[in-house]
Protein backbone atom coordinates (compact mmCIF):
# COMPACT_ATOMS: atom_id res chain seq x y z
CA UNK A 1 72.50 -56.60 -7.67
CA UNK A 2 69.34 -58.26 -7.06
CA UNK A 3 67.28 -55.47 -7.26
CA UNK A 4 68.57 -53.99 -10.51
CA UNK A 5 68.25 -57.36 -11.90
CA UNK A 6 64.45 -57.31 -10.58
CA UNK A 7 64.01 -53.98 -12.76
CA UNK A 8 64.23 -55.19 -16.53
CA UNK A 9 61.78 -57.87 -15.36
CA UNK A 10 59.44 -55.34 -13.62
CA UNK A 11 59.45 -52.84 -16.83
CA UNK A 12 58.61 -55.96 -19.13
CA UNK A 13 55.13 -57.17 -16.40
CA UNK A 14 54.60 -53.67 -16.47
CA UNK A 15 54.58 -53.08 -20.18
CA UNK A 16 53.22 -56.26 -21.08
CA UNK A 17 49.73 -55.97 -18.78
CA UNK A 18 49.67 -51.95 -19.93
CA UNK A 19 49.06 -53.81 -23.78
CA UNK A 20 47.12 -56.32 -22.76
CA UNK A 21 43.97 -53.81 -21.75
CA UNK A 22 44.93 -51.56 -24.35
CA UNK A 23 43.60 -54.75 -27.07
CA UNK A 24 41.25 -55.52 -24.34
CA UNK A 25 39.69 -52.01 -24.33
CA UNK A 26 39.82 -51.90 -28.01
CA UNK A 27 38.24 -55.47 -29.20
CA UNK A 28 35.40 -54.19 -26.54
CA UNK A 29 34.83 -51.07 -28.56
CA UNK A 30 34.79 -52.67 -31.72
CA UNK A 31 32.34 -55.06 -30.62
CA UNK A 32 29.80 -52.12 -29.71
CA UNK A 33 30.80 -50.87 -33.31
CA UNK A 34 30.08 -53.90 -35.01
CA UNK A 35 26.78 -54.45 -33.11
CA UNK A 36 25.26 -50.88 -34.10
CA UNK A 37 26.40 -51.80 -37.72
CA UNK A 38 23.48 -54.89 -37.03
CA UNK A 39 20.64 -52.85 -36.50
CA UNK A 40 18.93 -52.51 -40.19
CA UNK A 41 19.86 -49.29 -41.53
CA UNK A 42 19.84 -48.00 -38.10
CA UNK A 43 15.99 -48.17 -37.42
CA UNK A 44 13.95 -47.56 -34.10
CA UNK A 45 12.39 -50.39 -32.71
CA UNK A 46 9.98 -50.76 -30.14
CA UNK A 47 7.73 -53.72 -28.86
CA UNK A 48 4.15 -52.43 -27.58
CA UNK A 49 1.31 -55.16 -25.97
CA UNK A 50 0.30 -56.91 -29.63
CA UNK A 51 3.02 -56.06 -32.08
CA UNK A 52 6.31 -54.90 -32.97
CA UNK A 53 7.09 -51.55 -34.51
CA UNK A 54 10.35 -50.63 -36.68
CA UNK A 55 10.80 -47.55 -38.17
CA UNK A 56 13.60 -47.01 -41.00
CA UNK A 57 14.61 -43.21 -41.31
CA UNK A 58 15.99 -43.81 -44.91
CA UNK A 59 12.59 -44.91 -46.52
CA UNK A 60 10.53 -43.24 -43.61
CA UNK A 61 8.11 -46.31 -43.59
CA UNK A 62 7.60 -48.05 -39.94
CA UNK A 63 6.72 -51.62 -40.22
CA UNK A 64 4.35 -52.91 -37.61
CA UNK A 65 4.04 -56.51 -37.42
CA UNK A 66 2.42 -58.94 -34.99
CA UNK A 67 4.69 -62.07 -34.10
CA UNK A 68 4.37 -65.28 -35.73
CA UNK A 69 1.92 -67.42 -34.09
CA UNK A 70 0.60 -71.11 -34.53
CA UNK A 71 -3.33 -71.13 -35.38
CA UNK A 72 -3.27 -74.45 -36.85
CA UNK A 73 -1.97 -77.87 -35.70
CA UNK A 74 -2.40 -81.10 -37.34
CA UNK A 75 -0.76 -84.55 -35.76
CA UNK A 76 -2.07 -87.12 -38.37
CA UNK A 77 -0.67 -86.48 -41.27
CA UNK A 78 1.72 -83.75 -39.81
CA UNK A 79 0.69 -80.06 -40.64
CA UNK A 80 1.07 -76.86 -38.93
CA UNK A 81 0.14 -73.63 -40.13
CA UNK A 82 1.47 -70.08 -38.50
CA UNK A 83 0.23 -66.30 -39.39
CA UNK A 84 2.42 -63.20 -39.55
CA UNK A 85 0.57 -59.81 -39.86
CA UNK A 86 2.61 -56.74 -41.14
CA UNK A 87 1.31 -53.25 -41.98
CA UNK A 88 3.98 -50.34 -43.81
CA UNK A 89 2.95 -46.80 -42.85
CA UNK A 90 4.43 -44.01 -44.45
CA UNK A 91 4.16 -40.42 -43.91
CA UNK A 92 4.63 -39.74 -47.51
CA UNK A 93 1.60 -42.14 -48.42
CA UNK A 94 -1.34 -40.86 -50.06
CA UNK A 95 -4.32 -39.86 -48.00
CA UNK A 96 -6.56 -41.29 -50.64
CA UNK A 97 -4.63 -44.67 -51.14
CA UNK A 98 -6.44 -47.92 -49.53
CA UNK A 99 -4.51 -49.52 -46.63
CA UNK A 100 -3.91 -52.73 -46.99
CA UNK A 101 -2.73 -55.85 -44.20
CA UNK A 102 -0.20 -58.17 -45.21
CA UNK A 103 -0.69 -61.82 -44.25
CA UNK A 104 1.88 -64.28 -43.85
CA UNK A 105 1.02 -68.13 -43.46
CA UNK A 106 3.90 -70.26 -42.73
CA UNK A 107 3.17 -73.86 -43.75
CA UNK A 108 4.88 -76.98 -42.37
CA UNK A 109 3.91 -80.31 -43.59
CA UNK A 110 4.89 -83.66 -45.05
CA UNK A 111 4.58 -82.71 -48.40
CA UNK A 112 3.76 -79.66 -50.72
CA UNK A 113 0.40 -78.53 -50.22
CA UNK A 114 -0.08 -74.90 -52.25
CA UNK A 115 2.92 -74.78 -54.51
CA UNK A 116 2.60 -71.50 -56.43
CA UNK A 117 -1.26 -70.11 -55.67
CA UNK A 118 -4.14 -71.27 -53.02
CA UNK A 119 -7.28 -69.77 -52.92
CA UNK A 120 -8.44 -68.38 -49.68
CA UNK A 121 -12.12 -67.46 -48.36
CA UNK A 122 -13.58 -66.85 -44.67
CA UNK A 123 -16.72 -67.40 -42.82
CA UNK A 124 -17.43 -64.54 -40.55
CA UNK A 125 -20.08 -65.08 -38.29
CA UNK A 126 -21.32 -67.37 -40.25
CA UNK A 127 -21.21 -65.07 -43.87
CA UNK A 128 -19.24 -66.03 -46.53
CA UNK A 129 -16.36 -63.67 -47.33
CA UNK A 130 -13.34 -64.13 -50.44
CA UNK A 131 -10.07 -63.44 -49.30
CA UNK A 132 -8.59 -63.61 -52.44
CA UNK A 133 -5.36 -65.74 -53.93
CA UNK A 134 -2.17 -66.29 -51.51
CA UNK A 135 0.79 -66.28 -53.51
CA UNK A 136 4.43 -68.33 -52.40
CA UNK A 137 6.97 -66.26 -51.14
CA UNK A 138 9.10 -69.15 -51.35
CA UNK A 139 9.77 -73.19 -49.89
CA UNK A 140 11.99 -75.12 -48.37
CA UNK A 141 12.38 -78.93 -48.88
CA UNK A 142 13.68 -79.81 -45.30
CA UNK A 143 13.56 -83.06 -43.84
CA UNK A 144 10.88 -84.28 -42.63
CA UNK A 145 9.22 -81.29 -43.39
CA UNK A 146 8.66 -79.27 -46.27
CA UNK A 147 8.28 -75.45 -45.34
CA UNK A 148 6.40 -73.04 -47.40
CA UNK A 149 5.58 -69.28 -47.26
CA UNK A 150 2.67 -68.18 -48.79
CA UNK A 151 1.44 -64.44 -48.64
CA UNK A 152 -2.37 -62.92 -48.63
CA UNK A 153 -3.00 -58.91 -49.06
CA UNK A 154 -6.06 -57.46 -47.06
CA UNK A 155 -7.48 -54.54 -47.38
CA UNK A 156 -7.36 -53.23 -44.10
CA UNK A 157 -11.51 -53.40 -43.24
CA UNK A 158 -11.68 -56.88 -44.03
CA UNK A 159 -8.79 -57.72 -41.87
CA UNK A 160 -10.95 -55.64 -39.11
CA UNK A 161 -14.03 -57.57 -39.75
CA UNK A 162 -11.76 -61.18 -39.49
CA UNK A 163 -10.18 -59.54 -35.49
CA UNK A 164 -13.68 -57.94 -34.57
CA UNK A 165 -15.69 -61.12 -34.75
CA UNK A 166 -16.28 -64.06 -32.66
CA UNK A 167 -16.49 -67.22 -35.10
CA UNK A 168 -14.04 -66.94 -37.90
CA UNK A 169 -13.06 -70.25 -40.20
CA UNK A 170 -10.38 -69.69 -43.11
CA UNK A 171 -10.18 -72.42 -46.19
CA UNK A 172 -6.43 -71.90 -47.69
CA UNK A 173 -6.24 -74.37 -50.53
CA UNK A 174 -7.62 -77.70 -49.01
CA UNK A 175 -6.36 -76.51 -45.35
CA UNK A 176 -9.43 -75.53 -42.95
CA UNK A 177 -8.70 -73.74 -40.14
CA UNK A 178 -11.27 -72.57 -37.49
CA UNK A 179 -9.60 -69.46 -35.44
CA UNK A 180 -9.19 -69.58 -31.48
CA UNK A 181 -10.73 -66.83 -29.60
CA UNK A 182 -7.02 -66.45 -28.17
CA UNK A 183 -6.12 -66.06 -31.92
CA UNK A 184 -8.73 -63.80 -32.95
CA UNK A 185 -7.73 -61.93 -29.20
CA UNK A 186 -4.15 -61.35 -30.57
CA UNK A 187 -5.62 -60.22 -33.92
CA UNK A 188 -7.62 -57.55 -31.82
CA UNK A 189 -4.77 -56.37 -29.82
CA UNK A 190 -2.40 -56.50 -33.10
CA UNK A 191 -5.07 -53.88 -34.69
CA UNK A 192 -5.46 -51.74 -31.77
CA UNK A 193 -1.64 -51.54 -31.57
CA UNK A 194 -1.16 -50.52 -35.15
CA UNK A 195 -3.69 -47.71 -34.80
CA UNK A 196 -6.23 -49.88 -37.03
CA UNK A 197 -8.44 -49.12 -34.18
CA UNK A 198 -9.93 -47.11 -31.60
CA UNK A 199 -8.75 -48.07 -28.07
């Protein structure tokens, strides 16, 4: 009697664990699912020495960008200014259309310091070159800080004159900034790695 009464109780373990790695196996696959579904319109990425590469199949453009980094640091009053570089190559571009560099500067500070426009010019080796206007690609009011995105468009050989030199100074609106030689390195490297270069 003991056994058969052991049996119901046997079938039920049985059935019960048999269910529980059925969801288990399930939830598992959907989470693979749902983490292809993340990747942007299911593009290839890959991360070379000096920048990142993603290539979208549906536009056929492959972004190449080079990882925001900090070239300016300010303690007194509070201001720090970071660069983003991003190139779009497409196959279906024009062979006769200039190439251009986009420039990202990502401003931190106390207080709003280029609102819609700043004006933006270089010294390269000591010559006087216009970068042209930076437009906002937006800010953010955050406390203490007040974030704002402003965006400069190179052509692509004075972007290669700015990584190929040794002394380069920037004036964006009233900000000066006088580039590292590890920055002006990581410009180099971001060049040769989007093919802006010879190696």
């Amino acid at each position: 009697m003991k056994i058969r009464s052991s049996l119901p109780i046997a079938v039920h373990f049985a059935f019960a664990t048999m269910l529980g790695l059925s969801i288990h196996t399930a939830a598992s696959t959907q989470t693979k699912i749902d983490k292809r579904k993340d990747e942007p319109n299911a593009s290839a990425k890959t991360i070379s020495a000096g920048c990142k590469k993603v290539h979208d199949r549906f536009s056929n453009r492959t972004i190449v960008s080079m990882l925001e980094r900090t070239i300016f640091r300010s303690d007194l009053p509070h201001e720090e200014l970071s660069l983003i570089v991003n190139l779009a190559t497409s196959e279906d571009r024009a062979p006769n259309r200039p190439r251009e560099v986009e420039l990202v500067f990502i401003s931190k500070t106390e207080r709003y310091r280029y609102h819609e426009q700043a004006e933006v010019n270089f010294i390269i080796d000591g010559e006087r070159v216009s970068g042209g206007i930076a437009d906002t690609l937006g800010s953010v009011p955050t406390s203490p800080l007040v974030q704002e995105k402003m965006q400069l468009v190179l052509p692509v050989e004075k972007f290669l004159r700015i990584a190929g030199e040794r002394e380069v100074e920037m004036k964006m609106g009233q900000t000066e900034v006088t580039f590292q030689r590890a920055d002006l390195e990581a410009l180099h490297r971001y060049a040769t790695c989007a093919g802006l270069t010879s190696r």
